[in-house]
C-alpha atoms as a PDB file:
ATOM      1  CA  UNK A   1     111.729  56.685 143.807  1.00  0.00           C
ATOM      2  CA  UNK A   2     108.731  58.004 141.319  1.00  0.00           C
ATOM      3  CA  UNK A   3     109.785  61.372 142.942  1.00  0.00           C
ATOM      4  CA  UNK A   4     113.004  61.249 142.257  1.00  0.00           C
ATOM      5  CA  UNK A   5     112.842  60.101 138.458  1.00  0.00           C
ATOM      6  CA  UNK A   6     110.675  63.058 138.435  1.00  0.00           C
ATOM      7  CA  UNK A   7     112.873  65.649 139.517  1.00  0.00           C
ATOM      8  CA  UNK A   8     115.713  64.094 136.759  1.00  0.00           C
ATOM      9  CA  UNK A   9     112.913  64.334 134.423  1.00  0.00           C
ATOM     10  CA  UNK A  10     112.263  67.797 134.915  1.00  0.00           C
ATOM     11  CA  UNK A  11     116.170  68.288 134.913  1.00  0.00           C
ATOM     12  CA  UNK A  12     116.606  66.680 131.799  1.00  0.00           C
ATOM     13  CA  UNK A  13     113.778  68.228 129.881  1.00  0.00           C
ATOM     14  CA  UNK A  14     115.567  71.500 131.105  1.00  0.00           C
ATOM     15  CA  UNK A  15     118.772  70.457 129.937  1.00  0.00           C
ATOM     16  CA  UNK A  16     117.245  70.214 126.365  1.00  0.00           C
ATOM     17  CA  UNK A  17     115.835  73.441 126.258  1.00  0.00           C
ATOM     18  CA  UNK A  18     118.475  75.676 127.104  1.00  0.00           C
ATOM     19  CA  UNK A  19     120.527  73.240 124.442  1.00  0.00           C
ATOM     20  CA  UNK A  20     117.555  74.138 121.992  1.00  0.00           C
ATOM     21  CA  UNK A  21     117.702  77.760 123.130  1.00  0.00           C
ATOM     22  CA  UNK A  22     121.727  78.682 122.299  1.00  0.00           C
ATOM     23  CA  UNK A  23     121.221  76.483 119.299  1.00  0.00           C
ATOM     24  CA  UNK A  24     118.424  79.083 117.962  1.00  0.00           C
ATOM     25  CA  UNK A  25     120.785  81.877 118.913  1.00  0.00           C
ATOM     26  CA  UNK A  26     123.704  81.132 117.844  1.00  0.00           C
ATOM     27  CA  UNK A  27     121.168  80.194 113.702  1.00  0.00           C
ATOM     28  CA  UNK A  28     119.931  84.169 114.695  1.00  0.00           C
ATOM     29  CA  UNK A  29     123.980  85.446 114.898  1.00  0.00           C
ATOM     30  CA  UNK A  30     124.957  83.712 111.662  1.00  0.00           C
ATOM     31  CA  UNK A  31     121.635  85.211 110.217  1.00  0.00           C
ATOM     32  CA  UNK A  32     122.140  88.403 111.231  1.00  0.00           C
ATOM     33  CA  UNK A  33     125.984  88.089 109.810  1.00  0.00           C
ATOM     34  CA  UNK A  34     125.016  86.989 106.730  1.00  0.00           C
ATOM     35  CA  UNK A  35     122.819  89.966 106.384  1.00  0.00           C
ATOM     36  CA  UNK A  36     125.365  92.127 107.189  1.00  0.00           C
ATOM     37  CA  UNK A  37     128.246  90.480 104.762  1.00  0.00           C
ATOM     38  CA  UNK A  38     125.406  91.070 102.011  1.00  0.00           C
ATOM     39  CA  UNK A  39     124.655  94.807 102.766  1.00  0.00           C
ATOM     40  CA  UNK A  40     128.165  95.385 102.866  1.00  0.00           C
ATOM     41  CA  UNK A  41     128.670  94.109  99.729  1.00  0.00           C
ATOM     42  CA  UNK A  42     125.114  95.832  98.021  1.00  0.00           C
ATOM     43  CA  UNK A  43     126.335  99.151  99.015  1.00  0.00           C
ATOM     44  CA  UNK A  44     130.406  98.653  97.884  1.00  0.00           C
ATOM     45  CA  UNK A  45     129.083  97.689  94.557  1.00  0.00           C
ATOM     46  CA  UNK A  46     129.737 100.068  91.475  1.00  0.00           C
ATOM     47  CA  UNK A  47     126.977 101.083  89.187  1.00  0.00           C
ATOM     48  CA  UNK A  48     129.346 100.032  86.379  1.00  0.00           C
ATOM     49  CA  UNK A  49     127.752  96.810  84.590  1.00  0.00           C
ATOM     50  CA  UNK A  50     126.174  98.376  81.641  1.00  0.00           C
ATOM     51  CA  UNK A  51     129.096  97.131  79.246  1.00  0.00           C
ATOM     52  CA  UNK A  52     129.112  93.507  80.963  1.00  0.00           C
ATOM     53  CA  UNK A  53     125.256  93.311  80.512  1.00  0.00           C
ATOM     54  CA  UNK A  54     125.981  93.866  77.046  1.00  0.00           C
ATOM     55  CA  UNK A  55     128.288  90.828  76.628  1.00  0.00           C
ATOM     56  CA  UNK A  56     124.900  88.520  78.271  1.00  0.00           C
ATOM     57  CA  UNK A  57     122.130  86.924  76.557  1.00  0.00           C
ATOM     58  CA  UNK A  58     119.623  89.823  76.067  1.00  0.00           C
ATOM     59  CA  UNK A  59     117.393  87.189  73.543  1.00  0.00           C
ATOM     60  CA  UNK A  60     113.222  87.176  74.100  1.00  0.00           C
ATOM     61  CA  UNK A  61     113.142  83.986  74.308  1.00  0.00           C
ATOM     62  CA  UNK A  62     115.806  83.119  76.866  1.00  0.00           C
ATOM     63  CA  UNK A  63     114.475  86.314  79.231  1.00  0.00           C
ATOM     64  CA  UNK A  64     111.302  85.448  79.302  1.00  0.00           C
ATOM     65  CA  UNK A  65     111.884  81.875  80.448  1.00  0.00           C
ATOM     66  CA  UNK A  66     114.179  83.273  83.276  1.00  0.00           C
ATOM     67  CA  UNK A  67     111.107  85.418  84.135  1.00  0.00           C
ATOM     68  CA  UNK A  68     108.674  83.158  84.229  1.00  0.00           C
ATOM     69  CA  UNK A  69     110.724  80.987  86.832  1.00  0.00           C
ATOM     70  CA  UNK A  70     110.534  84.284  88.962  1.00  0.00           C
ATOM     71  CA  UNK A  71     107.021  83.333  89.658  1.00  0.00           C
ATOM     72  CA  UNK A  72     108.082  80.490  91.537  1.00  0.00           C
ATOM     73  CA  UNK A  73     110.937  81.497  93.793  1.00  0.00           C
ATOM     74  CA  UNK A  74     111.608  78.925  96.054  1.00  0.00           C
ATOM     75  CA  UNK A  75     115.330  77.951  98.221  1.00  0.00           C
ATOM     76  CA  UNK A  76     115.924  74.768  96.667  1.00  0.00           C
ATOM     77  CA  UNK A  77     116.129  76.212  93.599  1.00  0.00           C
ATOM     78  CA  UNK A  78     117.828  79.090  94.943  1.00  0.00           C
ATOM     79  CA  UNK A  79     121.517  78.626  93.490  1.00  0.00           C
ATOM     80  CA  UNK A  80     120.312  77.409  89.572  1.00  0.00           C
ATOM     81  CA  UNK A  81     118.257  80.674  89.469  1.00  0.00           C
ATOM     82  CA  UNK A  82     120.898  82.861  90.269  1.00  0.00           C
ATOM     83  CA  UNK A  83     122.955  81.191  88.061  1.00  0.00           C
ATOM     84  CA  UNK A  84     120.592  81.706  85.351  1.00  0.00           C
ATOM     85  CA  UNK A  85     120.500  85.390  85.988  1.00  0.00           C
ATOM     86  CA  UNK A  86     123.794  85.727  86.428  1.00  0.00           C
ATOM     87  CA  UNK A  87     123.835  84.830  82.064  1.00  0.00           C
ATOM     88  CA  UNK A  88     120.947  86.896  80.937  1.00  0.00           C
ATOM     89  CA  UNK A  89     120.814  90.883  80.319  1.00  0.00           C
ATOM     90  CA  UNK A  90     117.097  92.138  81.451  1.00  0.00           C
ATOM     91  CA  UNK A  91     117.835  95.449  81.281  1.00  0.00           C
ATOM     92  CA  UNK A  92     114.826  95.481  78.639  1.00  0.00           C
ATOM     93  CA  UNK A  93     112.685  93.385  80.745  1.00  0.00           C
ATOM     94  CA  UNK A  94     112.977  94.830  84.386  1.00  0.00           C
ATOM     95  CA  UNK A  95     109.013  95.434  84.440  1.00  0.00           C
ATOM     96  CA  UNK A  96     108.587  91.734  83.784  1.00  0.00           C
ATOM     97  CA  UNK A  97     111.160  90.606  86.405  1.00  0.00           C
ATOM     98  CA  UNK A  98     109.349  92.546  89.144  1.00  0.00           C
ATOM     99  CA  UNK A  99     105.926  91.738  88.449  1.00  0.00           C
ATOM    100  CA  UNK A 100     106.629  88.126  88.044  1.00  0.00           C
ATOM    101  CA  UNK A 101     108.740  88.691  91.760  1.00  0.00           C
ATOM    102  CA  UNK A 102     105.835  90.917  92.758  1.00  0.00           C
ATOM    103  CA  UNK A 103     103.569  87.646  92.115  1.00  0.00           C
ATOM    104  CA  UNK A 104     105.253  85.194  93.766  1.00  0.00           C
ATOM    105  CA  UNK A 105     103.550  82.974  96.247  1.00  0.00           C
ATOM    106  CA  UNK A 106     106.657  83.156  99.035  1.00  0.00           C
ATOM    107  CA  UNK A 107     106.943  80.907 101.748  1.00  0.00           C
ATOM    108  CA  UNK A 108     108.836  81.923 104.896  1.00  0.00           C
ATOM    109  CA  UNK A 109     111.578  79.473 103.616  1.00  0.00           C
ATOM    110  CA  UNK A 110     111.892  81.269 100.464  1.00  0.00           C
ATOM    111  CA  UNK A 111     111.963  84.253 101.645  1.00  0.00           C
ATOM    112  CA  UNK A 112     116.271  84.432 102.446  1.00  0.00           C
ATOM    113  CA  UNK A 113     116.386  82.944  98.559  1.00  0.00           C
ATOM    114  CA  UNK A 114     114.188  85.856  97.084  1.00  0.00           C
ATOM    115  CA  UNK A 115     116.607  88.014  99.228  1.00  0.00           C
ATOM    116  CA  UNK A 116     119.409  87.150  97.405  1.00  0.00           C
ATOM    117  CA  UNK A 117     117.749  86.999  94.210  1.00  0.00           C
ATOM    118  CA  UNK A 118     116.601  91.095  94.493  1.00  0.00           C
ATOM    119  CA  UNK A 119     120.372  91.400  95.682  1.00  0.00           C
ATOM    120  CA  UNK A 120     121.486  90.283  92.454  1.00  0.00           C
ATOM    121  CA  UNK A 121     118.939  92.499  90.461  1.00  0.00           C
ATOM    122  CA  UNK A 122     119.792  95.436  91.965  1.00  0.00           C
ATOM    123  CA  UNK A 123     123.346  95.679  91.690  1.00  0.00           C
ATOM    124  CA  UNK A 124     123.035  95.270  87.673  1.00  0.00           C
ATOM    125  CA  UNK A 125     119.761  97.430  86.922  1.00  0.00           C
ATOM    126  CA  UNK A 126     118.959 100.638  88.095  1.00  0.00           C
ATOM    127  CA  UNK A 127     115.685 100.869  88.106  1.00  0.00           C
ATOM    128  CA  UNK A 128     114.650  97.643  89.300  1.00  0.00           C
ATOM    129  CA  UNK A 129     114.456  98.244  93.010  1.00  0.00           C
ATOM    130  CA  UNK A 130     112.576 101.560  92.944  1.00  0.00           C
ATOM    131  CA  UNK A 131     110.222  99.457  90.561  1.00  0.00           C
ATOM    132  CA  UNK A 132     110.022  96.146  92.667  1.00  0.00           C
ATOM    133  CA  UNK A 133     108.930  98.449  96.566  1.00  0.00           C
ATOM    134  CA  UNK A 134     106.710 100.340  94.772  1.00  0.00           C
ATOM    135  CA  UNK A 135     104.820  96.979  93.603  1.00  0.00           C
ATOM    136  CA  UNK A 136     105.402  95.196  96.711  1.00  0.00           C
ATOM    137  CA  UNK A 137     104.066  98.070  98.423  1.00  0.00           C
ATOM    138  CA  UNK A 138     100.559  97.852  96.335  1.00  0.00           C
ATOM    139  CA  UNK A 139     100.208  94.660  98.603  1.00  0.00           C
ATOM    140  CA  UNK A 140      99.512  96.855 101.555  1.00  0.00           C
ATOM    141  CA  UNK A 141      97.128  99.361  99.898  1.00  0.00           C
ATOM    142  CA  UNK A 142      93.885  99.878 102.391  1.00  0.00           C
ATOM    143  CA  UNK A 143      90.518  98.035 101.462  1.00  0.00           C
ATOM    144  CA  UNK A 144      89.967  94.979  98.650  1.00  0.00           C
ATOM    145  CA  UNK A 145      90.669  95.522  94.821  1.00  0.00           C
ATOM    146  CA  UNK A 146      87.025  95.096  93.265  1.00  0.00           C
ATOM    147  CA  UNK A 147      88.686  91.948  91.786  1.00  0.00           C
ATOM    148  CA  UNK A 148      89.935  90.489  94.709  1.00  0.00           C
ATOM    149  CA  UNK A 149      86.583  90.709  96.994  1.00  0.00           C
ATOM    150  CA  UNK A 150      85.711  86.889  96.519  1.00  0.00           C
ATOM    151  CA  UNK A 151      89.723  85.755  96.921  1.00  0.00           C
ATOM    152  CA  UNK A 152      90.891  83.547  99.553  1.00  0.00           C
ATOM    153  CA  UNK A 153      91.239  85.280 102.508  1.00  0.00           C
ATOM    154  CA  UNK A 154      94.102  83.158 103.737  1.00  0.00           C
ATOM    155  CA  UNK A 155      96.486  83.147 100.624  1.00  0.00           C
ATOM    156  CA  UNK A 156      95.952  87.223 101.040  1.00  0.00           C
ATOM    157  CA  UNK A 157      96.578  87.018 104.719  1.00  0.00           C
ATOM    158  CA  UNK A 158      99.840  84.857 103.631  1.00  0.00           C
ATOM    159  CA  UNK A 159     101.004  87.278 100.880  1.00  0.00           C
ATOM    160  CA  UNK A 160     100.944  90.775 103.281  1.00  0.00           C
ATOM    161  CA  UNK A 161     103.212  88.807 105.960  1.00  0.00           C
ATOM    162  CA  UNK A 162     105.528  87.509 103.250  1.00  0.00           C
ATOM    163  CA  UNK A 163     105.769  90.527 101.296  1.00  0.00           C
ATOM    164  CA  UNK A 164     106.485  92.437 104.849  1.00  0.00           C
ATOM    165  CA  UNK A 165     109.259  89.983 105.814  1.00  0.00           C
ATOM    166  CA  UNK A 166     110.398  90.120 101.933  1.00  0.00           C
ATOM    167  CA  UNK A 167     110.613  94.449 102.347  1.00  0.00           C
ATOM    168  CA  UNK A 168     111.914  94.574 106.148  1.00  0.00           C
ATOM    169  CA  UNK A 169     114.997  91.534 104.980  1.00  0.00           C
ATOM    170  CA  UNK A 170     115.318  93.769 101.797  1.00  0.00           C
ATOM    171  CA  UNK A 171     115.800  97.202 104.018  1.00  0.00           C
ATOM    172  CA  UNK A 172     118.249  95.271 106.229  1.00  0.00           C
ATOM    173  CA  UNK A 173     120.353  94.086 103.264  1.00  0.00           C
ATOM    174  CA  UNK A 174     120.934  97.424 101.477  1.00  0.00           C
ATOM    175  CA  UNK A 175     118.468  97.104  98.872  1.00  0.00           C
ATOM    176  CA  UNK A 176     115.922  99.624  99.925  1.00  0.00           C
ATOM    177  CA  UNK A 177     117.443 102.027 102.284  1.00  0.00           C
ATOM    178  CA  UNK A 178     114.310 104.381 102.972  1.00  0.00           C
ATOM    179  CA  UNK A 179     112.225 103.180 105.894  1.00  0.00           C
ATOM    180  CA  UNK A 180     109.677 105.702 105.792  1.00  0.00           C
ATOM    181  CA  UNK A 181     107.924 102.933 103.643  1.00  0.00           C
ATOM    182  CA  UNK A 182     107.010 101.097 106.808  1.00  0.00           C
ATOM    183  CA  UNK A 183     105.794 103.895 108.087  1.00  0.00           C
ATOM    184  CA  UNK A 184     103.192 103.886 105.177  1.00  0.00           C
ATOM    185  CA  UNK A 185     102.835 100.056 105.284  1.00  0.00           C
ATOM    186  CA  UNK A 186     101.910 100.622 109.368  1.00  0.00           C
ATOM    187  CA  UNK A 187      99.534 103.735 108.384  1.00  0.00           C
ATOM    188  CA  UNK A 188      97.911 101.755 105.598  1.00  0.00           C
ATOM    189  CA  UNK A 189      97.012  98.497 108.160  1.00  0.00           C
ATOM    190  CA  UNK A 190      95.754 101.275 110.957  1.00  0.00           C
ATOM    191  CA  UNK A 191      93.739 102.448 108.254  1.00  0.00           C
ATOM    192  CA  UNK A 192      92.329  98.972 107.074  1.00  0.00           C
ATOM    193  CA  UNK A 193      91.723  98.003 110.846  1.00  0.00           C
ATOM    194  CA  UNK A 194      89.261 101.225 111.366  1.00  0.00           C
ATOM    195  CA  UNK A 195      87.732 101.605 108.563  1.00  0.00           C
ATOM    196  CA  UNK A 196      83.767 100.144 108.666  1.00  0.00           C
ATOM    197  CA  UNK A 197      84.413  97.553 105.842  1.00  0.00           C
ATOM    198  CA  UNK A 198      86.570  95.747 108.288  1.00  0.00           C
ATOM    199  CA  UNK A 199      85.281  96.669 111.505  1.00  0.00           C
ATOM    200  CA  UNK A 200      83.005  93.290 111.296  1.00  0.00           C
ATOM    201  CA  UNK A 201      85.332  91.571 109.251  1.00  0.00           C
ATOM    202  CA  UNK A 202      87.329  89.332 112.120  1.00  0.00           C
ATOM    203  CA  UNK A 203      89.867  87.809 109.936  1.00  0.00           C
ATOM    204  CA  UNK A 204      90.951  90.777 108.375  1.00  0.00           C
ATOM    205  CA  UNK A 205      91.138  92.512 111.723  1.00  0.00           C
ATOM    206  CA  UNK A 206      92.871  89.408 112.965  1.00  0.00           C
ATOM    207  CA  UNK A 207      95.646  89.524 109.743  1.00  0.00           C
ATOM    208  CA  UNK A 208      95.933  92.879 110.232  1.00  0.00           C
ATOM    209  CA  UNK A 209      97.072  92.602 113.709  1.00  0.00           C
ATOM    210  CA  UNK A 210      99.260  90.030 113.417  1.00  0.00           C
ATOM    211  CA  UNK A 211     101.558  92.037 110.860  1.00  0.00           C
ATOM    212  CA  UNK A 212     101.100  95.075 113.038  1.00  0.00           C
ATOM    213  CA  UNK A 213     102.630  92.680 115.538  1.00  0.00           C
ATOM    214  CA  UNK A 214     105.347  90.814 113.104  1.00  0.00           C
ATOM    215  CA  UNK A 215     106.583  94.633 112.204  1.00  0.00           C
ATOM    216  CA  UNK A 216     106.581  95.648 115.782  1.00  0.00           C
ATOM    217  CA  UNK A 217     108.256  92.654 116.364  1.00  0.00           C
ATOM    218  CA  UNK A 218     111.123  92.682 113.890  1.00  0.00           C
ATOM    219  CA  UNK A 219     111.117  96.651 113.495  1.00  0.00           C
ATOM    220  CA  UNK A 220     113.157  96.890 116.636  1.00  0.00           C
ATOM    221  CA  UNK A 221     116.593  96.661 113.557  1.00  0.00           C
ATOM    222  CA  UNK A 222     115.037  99.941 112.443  1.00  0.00           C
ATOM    223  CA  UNK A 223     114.992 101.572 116.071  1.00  0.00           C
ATOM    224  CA  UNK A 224     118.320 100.092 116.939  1.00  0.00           C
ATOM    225  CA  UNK A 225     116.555  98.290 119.968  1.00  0.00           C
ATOM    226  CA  UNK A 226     117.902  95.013 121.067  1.00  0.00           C
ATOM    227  CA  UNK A 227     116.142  91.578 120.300  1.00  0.00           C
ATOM    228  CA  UNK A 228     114.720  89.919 123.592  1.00  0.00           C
ATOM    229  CA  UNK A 229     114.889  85.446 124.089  1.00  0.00           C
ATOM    230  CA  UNK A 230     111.665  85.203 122.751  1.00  0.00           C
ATOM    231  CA  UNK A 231     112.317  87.737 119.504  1.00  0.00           C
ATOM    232  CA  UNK A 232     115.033  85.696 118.718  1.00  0.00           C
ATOM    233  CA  UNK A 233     112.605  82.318 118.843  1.00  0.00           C
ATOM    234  CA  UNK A 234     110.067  83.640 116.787  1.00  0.00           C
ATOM    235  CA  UNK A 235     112.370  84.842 114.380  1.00  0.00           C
ATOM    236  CA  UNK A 236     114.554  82.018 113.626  1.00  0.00           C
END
């Protein structure tokens, strides 16, 4: 009798996973389709809002509340921030906008929000994306800033794989569109993991292998491969 409750057991908790597992795919297609839907719609976009932005709130005061909140990017506050951009000009502040995005401490859960967020940023100012890789990209640069030797080694750890996802989601949407840049993100890790600084330092080799693994990982959209089962877990 034990053996058979077993065996229904076993059946059952085999039932649940494959539920679990088609759930998780079919969250990955409607992710993958809502990245699509938004590149489409980056790269239809016309260059054409400099008289609308003009018609906006372009006041110090109100711009420089907006950017502040960009420190602090977060999806439940996803819609009210875009709704706050979508009634101020920064065409004077674009600096400010992406070093207060730069700074943000993103979660993975944020990370879809901040999407969006860039999305919106780019299609009204020029210059803000070329701006906003080029300081996300400072996140990668090989060795510690003097100022940053005696920082916590985790909330570093947690800003490289954020600001990776943050770049990789951005490529896949339309907002950056050169992926040679993960070719220098890859070359500066490689770099950090053999140079003698690190060499003894096991939790910076240990971060740096696990984003060499996250970009190996989700790279395979930028090498046209297909996702396997267990791709598809770790990224939903």
């Amino acid at each position: 009798m034990e053996h058979a409750e077993d065996i229904v057991g076993e059946h059952r908790e085999k039932h649940d996973d494959e539920v679990e597992a088609v759930a998780r795919l079919e969250e990955f297609k409607k992710s993958v389709e809502a990245k699509t839907v938004l590149r489409d719609y980056v790269r239809g976009v016309a260059s054409g809002y400099s008289g609308f932005l003009r018609t906006l709130d372009s006041s110090i005061k109100r711009n420089t509340a907006v950017i502040k909140k960009l420190k602090q990017i977060n999806e439940e506050q996803r819609e009210g921030m875009m709704d706050e951009l979508c009634g101020v000009n920064l065409s004077k502040f674009v600096s400010e906008a992406v070093t207060s995005i730069c700074d943000a401490k993103l979660k993975a859960a944020d990370i879809q929000a901040a999407v969006q967020i860039c999305s919106l940023l780019h299609q009204r100012y020029k210059d803000f994306s070329p701006s906003l890789v080029r300081g996300l990209l400072k996140t990668f640069l090989p060795g510690k800033p003097p100022e940053d030797i005696d920082g916590d080694k985790n909330s570093r750890a947690m800003k490289k794989q954020s600001t990776l996802k943050l770049l990789l989601e951005l490529y896949f949407v339309g907002v950056e569109e050169d992926s040679s840049i993960f070719t220098n993100i890859v070359l500066g890790i490689v770099k950090d993991l053999t140079s003698t600084e690190h060499f003894e330092d096991r939790d910076a080799t240990q971060t740096n292998l696990s984003l060499l693994a996250s970009f190996a990982r989700q790279g395979r959209y930028l090498l046209g491969l297909p996702l396997t089962g267990q791709d598809i877990l770790e990224e939903v």
